[in-house]
N, C-alpha and C. Protein backbone atom coordinates (compact mmCIF):
# COMPACT_ATOMS: atom_id res chain seq x y z
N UNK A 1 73.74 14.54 -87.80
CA UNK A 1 73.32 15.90 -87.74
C UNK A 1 72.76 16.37 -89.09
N UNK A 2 73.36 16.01 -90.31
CA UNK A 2 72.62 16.13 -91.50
C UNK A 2 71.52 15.75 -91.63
N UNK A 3 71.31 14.41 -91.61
CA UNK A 3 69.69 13.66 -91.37
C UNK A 3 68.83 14.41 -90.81
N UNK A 4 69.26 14.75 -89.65
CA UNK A 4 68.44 15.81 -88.81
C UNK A 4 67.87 16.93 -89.46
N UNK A 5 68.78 17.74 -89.49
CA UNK A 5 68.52 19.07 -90.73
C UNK A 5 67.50 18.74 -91.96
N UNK A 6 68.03 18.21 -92.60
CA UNK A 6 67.34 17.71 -93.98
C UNK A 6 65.59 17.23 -93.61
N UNK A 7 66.02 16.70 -92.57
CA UNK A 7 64.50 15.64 -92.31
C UNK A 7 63.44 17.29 -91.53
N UNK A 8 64.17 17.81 -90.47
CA UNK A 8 63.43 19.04 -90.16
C UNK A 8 63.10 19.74 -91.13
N UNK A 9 63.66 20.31 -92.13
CA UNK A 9 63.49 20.75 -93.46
C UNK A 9 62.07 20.62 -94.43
N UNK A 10 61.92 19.04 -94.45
CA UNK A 10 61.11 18.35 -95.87
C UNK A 10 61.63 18.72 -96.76
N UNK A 11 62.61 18.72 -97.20
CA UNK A 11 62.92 18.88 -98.48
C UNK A 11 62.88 17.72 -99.20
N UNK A 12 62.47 17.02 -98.91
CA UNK A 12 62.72 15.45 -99.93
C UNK A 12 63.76 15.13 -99.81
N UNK A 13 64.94 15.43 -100.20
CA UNK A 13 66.14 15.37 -100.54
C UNK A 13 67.00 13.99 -99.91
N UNK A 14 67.47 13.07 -100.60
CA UNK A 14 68.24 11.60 -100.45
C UNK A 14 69.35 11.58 -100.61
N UNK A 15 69.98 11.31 -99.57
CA UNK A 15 71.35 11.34 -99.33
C UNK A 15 72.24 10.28 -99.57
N UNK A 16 73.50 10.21 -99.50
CA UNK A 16 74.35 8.94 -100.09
C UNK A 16 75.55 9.53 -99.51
N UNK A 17 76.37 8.83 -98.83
CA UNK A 17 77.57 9.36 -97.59
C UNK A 17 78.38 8.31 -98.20
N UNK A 18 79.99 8.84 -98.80
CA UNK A 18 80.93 7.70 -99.07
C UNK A 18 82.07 8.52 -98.43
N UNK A 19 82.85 7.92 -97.55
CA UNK A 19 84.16 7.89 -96.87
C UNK A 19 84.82 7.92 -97.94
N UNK A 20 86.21 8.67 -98.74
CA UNK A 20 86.97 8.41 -99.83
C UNK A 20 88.39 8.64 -99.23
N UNK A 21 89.08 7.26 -98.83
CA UNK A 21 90.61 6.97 -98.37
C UNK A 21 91.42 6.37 -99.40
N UNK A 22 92.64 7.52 -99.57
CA UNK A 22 93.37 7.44 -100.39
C UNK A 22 94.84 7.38 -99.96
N UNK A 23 94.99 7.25 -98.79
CA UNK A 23 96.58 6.76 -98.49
C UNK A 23 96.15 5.04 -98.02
N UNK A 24 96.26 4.59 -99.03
CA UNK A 24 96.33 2.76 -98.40
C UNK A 24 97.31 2.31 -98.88
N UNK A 25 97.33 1.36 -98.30
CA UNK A 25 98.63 0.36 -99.09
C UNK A 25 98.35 -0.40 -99.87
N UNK A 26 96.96 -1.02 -100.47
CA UNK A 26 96.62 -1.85 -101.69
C UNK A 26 97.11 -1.55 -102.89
N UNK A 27 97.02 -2.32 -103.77
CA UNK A 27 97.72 -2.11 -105.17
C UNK A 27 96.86 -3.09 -106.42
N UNK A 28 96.62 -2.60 -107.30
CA UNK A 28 96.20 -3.30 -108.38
C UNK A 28 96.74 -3.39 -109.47
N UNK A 29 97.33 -4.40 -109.98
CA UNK A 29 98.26 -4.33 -111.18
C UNK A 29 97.60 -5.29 -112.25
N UNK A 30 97.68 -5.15 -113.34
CA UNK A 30 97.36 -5.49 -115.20
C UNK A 30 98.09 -7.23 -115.17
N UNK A 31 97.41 -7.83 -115.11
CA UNK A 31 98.12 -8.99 -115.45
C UNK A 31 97.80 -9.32 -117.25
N UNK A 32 97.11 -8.44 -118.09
CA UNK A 32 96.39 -9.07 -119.21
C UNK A 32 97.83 -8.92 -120.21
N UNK A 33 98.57 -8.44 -120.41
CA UNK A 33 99.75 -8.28 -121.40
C UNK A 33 100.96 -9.26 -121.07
N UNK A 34 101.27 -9.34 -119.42
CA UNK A 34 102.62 -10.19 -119.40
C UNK A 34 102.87 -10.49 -118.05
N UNK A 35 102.76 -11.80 -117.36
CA UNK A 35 102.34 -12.47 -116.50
C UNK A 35 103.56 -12.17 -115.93
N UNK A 36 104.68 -12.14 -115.94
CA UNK A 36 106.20 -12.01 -115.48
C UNK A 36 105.99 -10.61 -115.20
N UNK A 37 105.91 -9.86 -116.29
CA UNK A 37 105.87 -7.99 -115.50
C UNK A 37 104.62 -7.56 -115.87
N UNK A 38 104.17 -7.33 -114.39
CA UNK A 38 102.41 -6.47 -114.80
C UNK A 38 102.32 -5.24 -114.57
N UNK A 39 101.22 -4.61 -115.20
CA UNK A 39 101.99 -2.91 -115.22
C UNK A 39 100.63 -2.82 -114.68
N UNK A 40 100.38 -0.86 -114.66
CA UNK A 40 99.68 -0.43 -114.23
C UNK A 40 98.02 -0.85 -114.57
N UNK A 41 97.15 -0.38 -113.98
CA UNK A 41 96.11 -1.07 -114.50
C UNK A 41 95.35 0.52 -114.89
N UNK A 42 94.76 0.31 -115.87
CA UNK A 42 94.02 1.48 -116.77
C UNK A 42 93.03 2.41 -115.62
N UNK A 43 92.94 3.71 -116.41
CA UNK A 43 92.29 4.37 -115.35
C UNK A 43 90.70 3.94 -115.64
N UNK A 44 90.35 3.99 -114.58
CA UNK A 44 88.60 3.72 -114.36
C UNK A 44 88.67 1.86 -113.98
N UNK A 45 89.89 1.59 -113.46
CA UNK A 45 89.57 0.13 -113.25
C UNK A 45 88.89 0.28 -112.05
N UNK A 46 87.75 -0.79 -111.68
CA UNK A 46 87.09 -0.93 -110.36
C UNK A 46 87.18 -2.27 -109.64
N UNK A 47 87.69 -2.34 -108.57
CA UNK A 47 87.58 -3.76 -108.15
C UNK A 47 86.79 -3.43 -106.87
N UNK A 48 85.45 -4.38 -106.97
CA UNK A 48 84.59 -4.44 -105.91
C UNK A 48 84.14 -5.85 -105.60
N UNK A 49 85.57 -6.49 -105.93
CA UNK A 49 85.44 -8.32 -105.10
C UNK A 49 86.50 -8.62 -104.67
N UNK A 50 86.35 -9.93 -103.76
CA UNK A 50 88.38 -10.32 -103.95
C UNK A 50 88.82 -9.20 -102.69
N UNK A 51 89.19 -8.52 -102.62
CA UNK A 51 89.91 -7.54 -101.17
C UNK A 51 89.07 -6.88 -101.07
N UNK A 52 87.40 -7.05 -100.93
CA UNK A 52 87.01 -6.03 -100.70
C UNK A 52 86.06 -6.49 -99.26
N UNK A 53 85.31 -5.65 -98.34
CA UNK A 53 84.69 -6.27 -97.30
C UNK A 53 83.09 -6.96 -97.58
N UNK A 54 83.22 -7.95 -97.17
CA UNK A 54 81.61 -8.69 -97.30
C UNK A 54 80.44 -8.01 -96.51
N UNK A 55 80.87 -7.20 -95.77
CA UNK A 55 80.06 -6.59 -94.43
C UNK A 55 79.32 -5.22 -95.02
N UNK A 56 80.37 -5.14 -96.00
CA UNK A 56 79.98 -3.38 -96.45
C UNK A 56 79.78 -3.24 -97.67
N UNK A 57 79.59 -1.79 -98.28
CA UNK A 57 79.23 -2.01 -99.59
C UNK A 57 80.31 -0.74 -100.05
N UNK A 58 81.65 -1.54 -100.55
CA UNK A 58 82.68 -0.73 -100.54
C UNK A 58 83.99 -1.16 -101.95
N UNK A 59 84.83 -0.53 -102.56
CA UNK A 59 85.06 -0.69 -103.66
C UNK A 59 86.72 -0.17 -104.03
N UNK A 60 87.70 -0.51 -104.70
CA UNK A 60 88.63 0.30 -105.24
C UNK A 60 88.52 1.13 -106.62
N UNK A 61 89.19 1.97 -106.77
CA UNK A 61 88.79 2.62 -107.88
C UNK A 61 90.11 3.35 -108.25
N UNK A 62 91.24 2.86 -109.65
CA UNK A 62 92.37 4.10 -110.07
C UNK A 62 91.60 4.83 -111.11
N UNK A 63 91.76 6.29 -110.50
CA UNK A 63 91.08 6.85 -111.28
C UNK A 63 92.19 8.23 -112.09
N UNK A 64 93.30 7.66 -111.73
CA UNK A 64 94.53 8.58 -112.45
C UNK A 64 95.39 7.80 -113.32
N UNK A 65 95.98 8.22 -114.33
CA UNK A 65 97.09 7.40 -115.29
C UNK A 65 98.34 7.73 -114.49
N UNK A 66 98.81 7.06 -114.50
CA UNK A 66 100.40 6.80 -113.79
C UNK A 66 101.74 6.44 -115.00
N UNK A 67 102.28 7.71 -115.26
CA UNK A 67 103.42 7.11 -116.21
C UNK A 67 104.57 6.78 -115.38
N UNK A 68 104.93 6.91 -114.64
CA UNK A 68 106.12 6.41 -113.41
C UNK A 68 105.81 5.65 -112.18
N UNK A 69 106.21 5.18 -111.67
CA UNK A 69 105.88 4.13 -110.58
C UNK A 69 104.44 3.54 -110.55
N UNK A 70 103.50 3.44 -109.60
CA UNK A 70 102.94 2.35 -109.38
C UNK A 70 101.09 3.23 -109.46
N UNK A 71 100.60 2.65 -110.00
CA UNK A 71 99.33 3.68 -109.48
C UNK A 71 98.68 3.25 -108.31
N UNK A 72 98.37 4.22 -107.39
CA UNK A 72 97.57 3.96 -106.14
C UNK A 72 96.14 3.97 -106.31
N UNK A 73 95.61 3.09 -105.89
CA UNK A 73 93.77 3.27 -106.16
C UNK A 73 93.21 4.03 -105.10
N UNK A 74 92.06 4.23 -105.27
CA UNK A 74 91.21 5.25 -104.04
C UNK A 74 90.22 3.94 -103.27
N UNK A 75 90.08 4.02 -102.25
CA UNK A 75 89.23 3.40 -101.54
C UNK A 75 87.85 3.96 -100.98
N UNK A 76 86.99 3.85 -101.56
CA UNK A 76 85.57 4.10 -101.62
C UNK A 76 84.17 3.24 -100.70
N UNK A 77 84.02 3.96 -99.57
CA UNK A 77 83.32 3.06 -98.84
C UNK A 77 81.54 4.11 -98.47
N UNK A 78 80.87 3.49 -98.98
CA UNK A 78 79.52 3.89 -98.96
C UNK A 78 78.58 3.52 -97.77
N UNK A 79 78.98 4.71 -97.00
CA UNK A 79 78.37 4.35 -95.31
C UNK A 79 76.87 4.45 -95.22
N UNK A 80 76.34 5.25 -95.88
CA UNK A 80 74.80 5.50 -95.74
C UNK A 80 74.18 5.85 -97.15
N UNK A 81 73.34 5.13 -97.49
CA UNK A 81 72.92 5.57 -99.22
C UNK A 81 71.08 4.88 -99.13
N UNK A 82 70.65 6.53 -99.10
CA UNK A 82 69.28 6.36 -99.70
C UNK A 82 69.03 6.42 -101.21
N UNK A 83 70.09 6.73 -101.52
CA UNK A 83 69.32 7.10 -103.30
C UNK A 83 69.11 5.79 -104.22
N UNK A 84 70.17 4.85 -103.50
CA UNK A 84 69.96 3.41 -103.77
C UNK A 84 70.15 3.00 -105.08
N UNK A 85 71.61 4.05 -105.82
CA UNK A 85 71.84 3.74 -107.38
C UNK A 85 72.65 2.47 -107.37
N UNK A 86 72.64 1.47 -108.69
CA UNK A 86 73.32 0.56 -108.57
C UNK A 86 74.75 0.93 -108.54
N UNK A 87 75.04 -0.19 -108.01
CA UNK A 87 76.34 -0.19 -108.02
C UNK A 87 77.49 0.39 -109.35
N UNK A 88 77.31 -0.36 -110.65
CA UNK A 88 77.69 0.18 -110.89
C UNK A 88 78.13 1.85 -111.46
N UNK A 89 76.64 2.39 -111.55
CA UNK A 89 76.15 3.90 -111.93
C UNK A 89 76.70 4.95 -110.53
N UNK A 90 77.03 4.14 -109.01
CA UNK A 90 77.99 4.52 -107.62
C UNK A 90 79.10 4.85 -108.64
N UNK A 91 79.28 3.76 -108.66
CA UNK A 91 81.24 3.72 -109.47
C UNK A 91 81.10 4.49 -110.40
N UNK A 92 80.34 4.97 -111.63
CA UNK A 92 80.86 5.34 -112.54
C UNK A 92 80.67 7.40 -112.36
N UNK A 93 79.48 7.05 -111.29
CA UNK A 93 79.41 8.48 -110.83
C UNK A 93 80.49 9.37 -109.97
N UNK A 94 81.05 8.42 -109.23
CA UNK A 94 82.02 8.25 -108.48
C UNK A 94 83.62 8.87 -108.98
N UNK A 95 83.67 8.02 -110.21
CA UNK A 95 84.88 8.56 -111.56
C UNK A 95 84.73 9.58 -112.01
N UNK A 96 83.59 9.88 -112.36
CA UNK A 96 83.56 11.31 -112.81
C UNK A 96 83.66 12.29 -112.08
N UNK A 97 82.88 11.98 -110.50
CA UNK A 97 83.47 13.53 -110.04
C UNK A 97 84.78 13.54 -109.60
N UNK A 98 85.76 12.17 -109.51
CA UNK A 98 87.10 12.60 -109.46
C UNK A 98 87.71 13.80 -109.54
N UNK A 99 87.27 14.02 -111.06
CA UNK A 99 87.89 14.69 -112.25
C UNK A 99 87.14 16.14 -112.08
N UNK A 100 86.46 16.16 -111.15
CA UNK A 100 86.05 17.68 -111.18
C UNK A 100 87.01 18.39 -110.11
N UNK A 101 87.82 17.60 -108.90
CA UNK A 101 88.50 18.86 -108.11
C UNK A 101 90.06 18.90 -108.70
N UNK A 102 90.11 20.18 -108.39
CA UNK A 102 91.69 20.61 -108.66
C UNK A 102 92.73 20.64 -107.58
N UNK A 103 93.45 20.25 -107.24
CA UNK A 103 94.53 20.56 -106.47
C UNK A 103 95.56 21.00 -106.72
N UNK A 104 95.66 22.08 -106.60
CA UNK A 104 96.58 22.96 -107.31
C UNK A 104 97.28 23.70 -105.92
């Protein structure tokens, strides 16, 4: 229905649609300090290989510091994208607007 709109419109305007699921059960943990206990992994880590789907063009991302238990990553899946930024400039655009909503 957006497509629609936009395209009736002419506005030019290029769209980019990402699904953002954040109750999963995946986990990413720091193996670089101590192979026996691995801790959290730094904020802005991205893993987009390894558990991620071959079919899609989709990514993990912790984008919070965790001083107690475990940090949960966000799951980022990019269903429709005309604007066609690389990948990594997705991700890093992606991090930043994290940090713009409040939940308060």
């Amino acid at each position: 229905q957006i497509l629609d709109v936009v395209r009736r419109k002419h506005t030019g305007i290029k769209l980019t649609e990402v699904i953002v699921q954040k109750r999963i059960h995946t986990r990413i943990f720091d193996h670089t300090c101590d192979m026996q206990r691995p801790g959290n992994a730094p904020p802005g880590t991205v893993v987009d290989s390894g558990c991620t789907s071959k079919d899609t063009y989709d990514f993990f991302m912790i984008s919070q510091n965790v001083m107690q238990g475990t940090a949960t990553p966000t799951h980022y899946r990019v269903i429709y994208d005309e604007v066609a930024l690389a990948p990594n400039h997705m991700q890093m655009l992606t991090y930043k607007l994290c940090h713009l909503y409040y939940n308060w």
